[in-house]
Protein backbone atom coordinates (compact mmCIF):
# COMPACT_ATOMS: atom_id res chain seq x y z
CA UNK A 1 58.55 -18.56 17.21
CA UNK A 2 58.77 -18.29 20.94
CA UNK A 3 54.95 -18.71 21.09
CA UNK A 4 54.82 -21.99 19.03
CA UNK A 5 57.46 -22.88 21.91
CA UNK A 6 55.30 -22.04 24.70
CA UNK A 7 51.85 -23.06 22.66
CA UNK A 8 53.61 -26.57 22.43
CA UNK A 9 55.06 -27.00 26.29
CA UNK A 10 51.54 -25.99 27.06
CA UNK A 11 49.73 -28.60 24.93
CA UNK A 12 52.27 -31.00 26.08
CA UNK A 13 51.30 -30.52 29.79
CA UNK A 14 47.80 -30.49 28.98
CA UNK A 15 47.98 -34.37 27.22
CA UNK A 16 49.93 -35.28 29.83
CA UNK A 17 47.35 -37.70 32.08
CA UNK A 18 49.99 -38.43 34.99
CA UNK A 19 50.41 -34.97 35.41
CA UNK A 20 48.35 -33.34 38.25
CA UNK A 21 46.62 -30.23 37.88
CA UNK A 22 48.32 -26.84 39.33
CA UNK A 23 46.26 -24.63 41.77
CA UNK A 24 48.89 -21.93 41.66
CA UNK A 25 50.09 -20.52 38.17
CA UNK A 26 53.73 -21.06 37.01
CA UNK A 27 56.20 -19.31 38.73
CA UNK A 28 57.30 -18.04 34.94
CA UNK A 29 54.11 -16.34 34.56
CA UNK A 30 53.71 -15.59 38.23
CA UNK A 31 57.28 -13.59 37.55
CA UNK A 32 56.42 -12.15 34.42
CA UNK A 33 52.71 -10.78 35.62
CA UNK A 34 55.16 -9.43 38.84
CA UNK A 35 57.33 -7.81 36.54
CA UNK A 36 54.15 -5.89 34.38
CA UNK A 37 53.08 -4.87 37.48
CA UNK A 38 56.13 -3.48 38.48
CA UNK A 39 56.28 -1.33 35.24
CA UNK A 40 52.97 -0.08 35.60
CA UNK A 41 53.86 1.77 39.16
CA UNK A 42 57.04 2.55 38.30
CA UNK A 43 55.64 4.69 34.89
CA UNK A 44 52.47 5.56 37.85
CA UNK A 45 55.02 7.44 39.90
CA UNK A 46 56.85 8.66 37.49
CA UNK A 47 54.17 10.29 36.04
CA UNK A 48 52.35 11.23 39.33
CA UNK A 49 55.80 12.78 40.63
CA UNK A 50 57.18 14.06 37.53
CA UNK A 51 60.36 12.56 37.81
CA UNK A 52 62.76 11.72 34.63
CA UNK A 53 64.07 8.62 34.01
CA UNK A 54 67.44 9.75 35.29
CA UNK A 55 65.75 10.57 38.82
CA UNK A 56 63.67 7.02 38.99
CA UNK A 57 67.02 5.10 38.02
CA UNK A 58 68.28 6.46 41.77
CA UNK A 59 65.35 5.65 43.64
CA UNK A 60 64.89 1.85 41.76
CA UNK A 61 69.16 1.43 42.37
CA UNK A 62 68.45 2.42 46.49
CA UNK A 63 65.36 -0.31 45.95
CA UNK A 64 66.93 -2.84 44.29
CA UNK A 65 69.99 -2.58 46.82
CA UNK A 66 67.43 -2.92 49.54
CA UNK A 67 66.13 -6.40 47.62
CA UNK A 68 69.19 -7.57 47.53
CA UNK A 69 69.98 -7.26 51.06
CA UNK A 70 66.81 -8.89 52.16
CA UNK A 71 67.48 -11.69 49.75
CA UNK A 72 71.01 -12.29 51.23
CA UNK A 73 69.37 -12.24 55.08
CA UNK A 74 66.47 -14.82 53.48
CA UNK A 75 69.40 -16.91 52.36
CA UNK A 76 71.30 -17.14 55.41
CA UNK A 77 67.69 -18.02 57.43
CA UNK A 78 66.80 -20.79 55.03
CA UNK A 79 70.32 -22.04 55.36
CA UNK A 80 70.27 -22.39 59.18
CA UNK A 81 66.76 -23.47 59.20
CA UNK A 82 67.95 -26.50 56.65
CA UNK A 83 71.17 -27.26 59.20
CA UNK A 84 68.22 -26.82 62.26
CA UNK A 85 66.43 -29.24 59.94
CA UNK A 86 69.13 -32.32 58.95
CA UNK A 87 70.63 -31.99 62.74
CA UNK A 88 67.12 -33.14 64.09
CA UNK A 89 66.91 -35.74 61.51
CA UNK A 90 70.19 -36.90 62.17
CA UNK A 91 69.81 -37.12 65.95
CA UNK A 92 66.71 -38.86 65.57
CA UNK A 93 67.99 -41.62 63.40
CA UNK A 94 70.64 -41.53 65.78
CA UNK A 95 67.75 -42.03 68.69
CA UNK A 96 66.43 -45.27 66.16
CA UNK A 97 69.62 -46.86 65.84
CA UNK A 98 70.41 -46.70 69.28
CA UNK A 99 67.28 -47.92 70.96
């Protein structure tokens, strides 16, 4: 059932003339082919190390707390790059009203 859902969105897209074509795939499947990937070397060291579940499920935790961490510091950069960003544009309508 899920693939009659996609089957259709995709169909839908593809008889859609205003639409323009993508050069980059959808971040869904860009995610999902992320995510395979992901499996594959995590069952790739597993295997090559010999390490049980129990002992990957440390290592991925440390990992995923690392992630985390470097998606709070990308937040907080994109957030002063956007107040950088609408300061400029307000002191250059600012500079247009005044002159």
């Amino acid at each position: 059932m899920a693939t009659e859902h996609i089957n259709l969105e995709v169909e839908a897209e593809q008889n859609n003339p205003q639409k323009q074509p993508v050069s980059e795939p959808p971040l869904t499947l860009m995610l999902h082919q992320a995510k395979i990937r992901m499996i594959g070397a995590t069952q790739e060291v597993m295997s090559e190390y010999g390490l049980p579940a129990a002992m990957m499920e440390g290592i991925i935790s440390g990992i995923l707390a690392d992630i985390r961490a470097q998606a709070s510091t990308d937040l907080l950069l994109d957030f002063k790059r956007q107040m950088i960003e609408q300061e400029r544009s307000h002191k250059q309508k600012e500079g247009e009203i005044i002159e």
